[in-house]
Protein backbone atom coordinates (compact mmCIF):
# COMPACT_ATOMS: atom_id res chain seq x y z
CA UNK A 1 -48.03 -106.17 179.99
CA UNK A 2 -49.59 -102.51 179.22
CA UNK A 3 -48.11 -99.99 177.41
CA UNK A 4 -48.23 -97.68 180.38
CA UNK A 5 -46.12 -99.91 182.44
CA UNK A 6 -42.38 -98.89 182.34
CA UNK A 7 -39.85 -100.91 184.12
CA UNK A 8 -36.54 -102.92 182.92
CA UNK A 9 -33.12 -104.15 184.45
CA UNK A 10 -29.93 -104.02 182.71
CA UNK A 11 -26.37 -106.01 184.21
CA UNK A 12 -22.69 -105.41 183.95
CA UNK A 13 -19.92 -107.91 185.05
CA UNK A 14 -17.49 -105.61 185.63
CA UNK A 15 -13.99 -106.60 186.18
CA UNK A 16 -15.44 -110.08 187.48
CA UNK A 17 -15.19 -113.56 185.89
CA UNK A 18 -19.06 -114.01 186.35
CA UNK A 19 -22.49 -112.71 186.53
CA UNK A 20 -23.36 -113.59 190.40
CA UNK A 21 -26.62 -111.30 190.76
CA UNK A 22 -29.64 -111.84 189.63
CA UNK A 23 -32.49 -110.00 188.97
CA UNK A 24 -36.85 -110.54 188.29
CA UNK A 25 -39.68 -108.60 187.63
CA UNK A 26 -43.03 -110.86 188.33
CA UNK A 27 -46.79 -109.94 187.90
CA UNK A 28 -48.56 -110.95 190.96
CA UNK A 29 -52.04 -112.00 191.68
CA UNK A 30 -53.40 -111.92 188.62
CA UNK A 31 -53.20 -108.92 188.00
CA UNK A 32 -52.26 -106.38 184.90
CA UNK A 33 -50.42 -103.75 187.19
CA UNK A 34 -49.42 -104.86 190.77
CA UNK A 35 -45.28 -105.73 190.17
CA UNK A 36 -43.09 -107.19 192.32
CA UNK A 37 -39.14 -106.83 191.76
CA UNK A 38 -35.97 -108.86 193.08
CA UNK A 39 -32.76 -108.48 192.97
CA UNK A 40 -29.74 -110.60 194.59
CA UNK A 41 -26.08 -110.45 194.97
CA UNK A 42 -24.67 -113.62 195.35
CA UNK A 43 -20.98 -114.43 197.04
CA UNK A 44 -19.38 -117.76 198.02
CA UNK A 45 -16.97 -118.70 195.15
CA UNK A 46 -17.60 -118.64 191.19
CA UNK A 47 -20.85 -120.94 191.77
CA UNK A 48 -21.67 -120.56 195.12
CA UNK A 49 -22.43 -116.78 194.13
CA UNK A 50 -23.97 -116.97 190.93
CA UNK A 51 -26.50 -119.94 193.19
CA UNK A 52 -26.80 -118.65 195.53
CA UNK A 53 -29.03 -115.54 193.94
CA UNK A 54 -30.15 -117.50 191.11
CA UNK A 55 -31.79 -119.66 194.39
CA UNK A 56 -33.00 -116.76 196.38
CA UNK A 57 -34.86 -114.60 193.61
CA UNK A 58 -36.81 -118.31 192.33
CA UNK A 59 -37.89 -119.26 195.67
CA UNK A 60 -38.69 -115.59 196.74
CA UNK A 61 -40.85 -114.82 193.72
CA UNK A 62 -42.61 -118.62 194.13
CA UNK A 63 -43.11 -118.31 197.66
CA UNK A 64 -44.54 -114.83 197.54
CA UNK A 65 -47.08 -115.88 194.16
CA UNK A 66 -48.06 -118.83 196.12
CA UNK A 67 -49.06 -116.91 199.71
CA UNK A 68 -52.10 -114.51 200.11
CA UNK A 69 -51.65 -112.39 203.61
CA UNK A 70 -51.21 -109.29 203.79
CA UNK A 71 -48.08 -107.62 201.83
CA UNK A 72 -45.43 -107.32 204.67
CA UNK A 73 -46.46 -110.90 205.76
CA UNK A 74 -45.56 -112.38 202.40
CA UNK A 75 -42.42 -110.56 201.90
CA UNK A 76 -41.25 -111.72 205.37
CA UNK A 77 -42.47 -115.28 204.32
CA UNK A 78 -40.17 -115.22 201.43
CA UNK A 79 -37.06 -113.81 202.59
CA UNK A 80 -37.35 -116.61 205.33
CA UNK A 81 -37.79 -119.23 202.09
CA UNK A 82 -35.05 -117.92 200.27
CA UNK A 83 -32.61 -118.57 203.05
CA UNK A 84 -34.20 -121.94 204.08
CA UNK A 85 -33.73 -122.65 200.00
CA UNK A 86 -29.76 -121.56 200.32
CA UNK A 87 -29.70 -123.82 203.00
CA UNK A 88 -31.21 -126.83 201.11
CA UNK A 89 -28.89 -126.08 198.20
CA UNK A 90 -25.83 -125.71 200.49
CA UNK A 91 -26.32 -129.30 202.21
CA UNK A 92 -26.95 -131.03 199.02
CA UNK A 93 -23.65 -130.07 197.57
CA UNK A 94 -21.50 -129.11 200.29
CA UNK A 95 -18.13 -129.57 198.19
CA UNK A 96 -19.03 -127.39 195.48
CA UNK A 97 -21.46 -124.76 197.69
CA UNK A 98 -20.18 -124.72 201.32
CA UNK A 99 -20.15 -120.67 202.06
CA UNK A 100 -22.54 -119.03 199.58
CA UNK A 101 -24.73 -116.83 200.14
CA UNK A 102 -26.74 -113.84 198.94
CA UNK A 103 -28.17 -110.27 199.70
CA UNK A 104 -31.62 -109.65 198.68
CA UNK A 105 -33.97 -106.81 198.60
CA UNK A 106 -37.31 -107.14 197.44
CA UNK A 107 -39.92 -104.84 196.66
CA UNK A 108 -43.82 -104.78 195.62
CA UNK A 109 -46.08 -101.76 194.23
CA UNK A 110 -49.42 -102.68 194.46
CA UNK A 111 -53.47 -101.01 195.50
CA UNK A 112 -52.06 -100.13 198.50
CA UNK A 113 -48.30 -98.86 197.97
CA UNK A 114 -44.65 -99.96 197.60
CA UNK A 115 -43.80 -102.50 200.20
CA UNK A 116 -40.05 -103.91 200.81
CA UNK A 117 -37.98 -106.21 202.17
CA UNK A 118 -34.09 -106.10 202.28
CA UNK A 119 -30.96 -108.03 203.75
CA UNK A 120 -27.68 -107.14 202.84
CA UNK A 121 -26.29 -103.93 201.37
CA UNK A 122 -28.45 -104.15 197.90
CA UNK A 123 -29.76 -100.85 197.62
CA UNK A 124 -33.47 -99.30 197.13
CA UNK A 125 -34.26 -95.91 196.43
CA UNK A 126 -36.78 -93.77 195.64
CA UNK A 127 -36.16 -90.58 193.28
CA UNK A 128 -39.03 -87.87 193.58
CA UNK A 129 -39.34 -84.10 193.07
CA UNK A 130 -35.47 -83.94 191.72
CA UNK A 131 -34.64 -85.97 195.20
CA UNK A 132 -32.83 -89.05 195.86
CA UNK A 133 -33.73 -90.78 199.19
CA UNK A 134 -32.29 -94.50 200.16
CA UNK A 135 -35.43 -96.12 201.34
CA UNK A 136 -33.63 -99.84 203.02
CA UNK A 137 -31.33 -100.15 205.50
CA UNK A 138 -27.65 -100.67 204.47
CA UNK A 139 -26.33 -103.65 206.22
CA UNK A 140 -22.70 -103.73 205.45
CA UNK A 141 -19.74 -101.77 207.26
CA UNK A 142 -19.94 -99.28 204.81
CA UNK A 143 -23.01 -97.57 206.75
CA UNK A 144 -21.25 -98.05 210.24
CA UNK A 145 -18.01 -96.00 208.94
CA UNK A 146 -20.26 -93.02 207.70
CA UNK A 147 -21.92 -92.66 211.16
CA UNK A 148 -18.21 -92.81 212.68
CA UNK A 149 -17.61 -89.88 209.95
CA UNK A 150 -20.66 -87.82 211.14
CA UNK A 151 -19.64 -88.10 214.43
CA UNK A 152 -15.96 -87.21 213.93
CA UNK A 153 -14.49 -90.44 214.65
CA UNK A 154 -13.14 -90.92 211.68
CA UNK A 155 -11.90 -89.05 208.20
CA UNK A 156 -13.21 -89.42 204.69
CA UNK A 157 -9.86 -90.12 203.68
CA UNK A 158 -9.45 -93.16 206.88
CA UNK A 159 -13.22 -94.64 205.30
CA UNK A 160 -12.42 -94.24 201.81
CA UNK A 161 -9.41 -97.11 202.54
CA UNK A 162 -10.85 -99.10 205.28
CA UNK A 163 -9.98 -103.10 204.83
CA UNK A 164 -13.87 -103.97 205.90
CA UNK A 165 -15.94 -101.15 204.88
CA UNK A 166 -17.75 -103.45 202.33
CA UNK A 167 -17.82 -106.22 204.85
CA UNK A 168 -21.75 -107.52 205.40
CA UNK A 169 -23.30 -107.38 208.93
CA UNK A 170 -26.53 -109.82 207.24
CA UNK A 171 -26.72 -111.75 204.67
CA UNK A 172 -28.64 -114.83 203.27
CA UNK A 173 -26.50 -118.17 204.57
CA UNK A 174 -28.96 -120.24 205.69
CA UNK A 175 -28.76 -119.38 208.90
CA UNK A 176 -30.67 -117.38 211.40
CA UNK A 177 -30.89 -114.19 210.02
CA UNK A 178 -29.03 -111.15 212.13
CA UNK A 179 -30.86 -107.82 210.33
CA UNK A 180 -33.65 -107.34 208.01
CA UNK A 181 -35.22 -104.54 206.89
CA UNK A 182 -38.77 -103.67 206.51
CA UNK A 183 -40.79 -100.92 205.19
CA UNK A 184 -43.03 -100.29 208.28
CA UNK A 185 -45.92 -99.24 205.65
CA UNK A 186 -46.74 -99.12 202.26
CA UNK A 187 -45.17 -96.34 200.71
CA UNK A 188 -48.20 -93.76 198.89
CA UNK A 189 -46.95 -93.92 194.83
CA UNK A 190 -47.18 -90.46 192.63
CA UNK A 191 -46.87 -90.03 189.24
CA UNK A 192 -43.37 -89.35 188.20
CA UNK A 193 -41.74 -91.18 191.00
CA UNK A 194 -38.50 -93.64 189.74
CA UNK A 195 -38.11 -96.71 192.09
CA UNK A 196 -34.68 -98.14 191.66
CA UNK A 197 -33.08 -101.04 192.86
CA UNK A 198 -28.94 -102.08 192.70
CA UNK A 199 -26.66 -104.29 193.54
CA UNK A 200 -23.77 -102.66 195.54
CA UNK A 201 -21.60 -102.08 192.37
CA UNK A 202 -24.09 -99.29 191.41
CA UNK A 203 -21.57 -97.76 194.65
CA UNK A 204 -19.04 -97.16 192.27
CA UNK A 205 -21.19 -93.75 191.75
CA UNK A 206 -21.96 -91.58 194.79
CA UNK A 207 -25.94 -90.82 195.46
CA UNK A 208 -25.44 -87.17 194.07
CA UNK A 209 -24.01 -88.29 190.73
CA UNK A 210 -26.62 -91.22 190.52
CA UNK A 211 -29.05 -88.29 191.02
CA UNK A 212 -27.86 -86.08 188.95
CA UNK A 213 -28.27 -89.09 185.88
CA UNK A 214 -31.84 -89.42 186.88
CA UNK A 215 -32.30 -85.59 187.05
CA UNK A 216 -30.79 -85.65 183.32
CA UNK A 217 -32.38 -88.99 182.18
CA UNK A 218 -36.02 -88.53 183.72
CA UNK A 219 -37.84 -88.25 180.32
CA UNK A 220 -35.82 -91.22 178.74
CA UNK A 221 -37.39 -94.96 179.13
CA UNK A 222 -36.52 -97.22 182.45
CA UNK A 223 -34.21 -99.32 179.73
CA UNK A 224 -32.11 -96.39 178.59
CA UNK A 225 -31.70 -94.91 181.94
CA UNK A 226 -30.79 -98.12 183.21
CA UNK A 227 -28.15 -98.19 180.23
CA UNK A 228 -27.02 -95.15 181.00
CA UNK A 229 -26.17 -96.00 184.96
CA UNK A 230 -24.23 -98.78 183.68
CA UNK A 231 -22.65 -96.81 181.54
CA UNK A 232 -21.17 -94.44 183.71
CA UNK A 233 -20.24 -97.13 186.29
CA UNK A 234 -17.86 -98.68 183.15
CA UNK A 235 -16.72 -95.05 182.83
CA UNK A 236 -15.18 -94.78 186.05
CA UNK A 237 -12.74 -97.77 185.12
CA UNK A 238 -12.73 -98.89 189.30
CA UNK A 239 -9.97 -101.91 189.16
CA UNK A 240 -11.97 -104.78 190.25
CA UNK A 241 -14.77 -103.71 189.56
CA UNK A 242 -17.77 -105.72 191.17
CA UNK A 243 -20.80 -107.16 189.04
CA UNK A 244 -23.65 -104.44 188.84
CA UNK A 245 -27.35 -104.49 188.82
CA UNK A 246 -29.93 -101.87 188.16
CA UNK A 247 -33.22 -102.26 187.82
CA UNK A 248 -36.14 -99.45 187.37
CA UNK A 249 -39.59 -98.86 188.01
CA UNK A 250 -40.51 -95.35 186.64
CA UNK A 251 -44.88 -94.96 187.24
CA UNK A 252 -47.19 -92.90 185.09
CA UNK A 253 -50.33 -91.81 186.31
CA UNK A 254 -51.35 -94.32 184.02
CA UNK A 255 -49.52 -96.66 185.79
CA UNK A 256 -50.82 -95.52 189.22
CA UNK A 257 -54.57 -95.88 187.96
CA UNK A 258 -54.69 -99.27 186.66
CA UNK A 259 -52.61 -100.31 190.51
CA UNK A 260 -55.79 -98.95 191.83
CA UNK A 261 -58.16 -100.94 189.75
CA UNK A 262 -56.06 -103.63 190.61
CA UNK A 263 -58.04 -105.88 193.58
CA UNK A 264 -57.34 -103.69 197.02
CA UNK A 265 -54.99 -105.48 199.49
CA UNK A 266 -55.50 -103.27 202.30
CA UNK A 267 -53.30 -101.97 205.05
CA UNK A 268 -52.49 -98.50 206.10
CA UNK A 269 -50.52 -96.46 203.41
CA UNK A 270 -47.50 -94.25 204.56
CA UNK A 271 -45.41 -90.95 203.22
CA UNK A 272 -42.03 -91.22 203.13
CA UNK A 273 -39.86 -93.22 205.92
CA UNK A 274 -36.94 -92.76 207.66
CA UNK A 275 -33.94 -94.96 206.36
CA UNK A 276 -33.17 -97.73 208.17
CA UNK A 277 -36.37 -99.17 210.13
CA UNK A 278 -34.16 -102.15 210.60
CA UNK A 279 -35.41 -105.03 212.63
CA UNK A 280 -33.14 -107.68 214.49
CA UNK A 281 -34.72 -111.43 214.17
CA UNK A 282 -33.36 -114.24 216.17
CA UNK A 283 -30.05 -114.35 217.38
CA UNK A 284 -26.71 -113.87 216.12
CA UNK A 285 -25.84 -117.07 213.67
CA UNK A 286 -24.51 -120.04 214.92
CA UNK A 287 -21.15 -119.56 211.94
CA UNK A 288 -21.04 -116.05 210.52
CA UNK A 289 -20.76 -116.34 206.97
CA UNK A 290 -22.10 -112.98 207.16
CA UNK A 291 -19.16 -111.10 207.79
CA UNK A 292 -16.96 -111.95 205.43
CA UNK A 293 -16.19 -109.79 202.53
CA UNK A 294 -17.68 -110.20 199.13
């Protein structure tokens, strides 16, 4: 690791008898400055959970170190592993594991951008020029109910007490997979910019106070701003409070140059996305694990 690299993850349990997410950081390629980050939120039981993401971020990471197309290929590759690997797992121990599963969302900044891959309601986002933009697709309920409220159909008060608003539309079962989102092109890096990545108990705190603690915490390290997300989480004392992840990737210019000396991967390089470029693959599962609350 350089000096001018500055990333770290920090984890709460919350209210929960566990730690079922898991998180990685991994070098890639041999190289000093491409990174690639995972994080999973596992559900299915006190084990099946905390396997079922322990099992998802190893095989991801593996699968991805091991393959050598281009970046969206590999990310694709991997979810696709992950899940087969949940499936594996689930068949060999059926008593203990029957009905885990896992969310996942992925991301790589290397020569030619940030590239991502997502399933679930894990969240990515990208904080530039005092902005806070979601970059992956939420696939729970949660994102359903706030179109209803944009459109009238429903009131903040009705969403804020809905029984399935955190109910998953996708999720890793090892099955076919419903939705998975995709960044349709590498994302162009600048100096300054904060990539952050969460498990869903980073919801506890709505996007504008999340950005106003980046606004605040901007100068601070990736490991103290990390701690202080977590932080403020614990200070809203939610009963029940789900297990939280945050992890940070905060890139100096630095940074940014030694990415470029890194060896090019190619592939066209793209501004900022619309949320949500989610893609449907396969059919609907055969047994929906999917849509049962975590």
């Amino acid at each position: 690791m350089i000096p001018e690299k500055d990333f770290a993850g920090r984890q709460s349990i919350g209210a929960r008898e566990n730690q079922q997410d898991t998180y990685a950081f991994a070098e890639i390629d041999g190289t000093q400055n491409s990174l690639l980050l995972v994080v999973a939120d596992g559900m299915g039981g006190y084990r099946g959970g905390e396997e079922a993401s322990r099992v998802a971020v190893d095989t991801f990471i593996d699968v991805f170190q091991r393959s050598h197309e281009d970046e969206r290929s590999r990310l694709l590759k991997s979810v696709h592993a992950a899940n087969d690997a949940i499936f594996t797992e689930t068949e060999a121990n059926p008593e203990d594991l029957e009905g885990m599963g896992t969310t996942l969302v992925a991301a790589v900044a290397t020569q030619a951008g940030l590239s991502w891959a997502s399933v679930g309601d894990s969240s990515l986002y990208i904080f530039r020029d005092e902005s806070l933009k979601r970059l992956n697709a939420d696939h729970s309920m949660r994102a359903v109910i706030s179109q209803q409220i944009k459109e009238g159909r429903m009131s903040a008060e009705d969403a804020a007490t809905h029984p399935k608003r955190t109910q998953l539309l996708s999720a890793l079962i090892g099955e076919e997979i419903p939705l998975l989102d995709q960044s349709p092109a590498p994302l162009a890096l600048r100096a300054g910019d904060l990539i952050l990545m969460a498990s869903d108990g980073l919801d506890t705190l709505s996007p504008p106070r999340i950005r106003e603690i980046l606004h605040r915490a901007a100068g601070r390290p990736a490991a103290e701003i990390a701690g202080i997300l977590l932080a403020a989480v614990k200070d809203e004392a939610k009963p029940r409070q789900d297990n939280t992840t945050v992890a940070l990737m905060k890139f100096s210019e630095e940074w940014l140059e030694g990415i470029k000396r890194d060896a090019p991967l190619g592939g066209a390089v793209a501004e900022l996305p619309p949320v949500g470029a989610t893609r449907r693959l396969g059919k609907s599962p055969r047994r929906s694990k999917a849509g049962k609350p975590k």
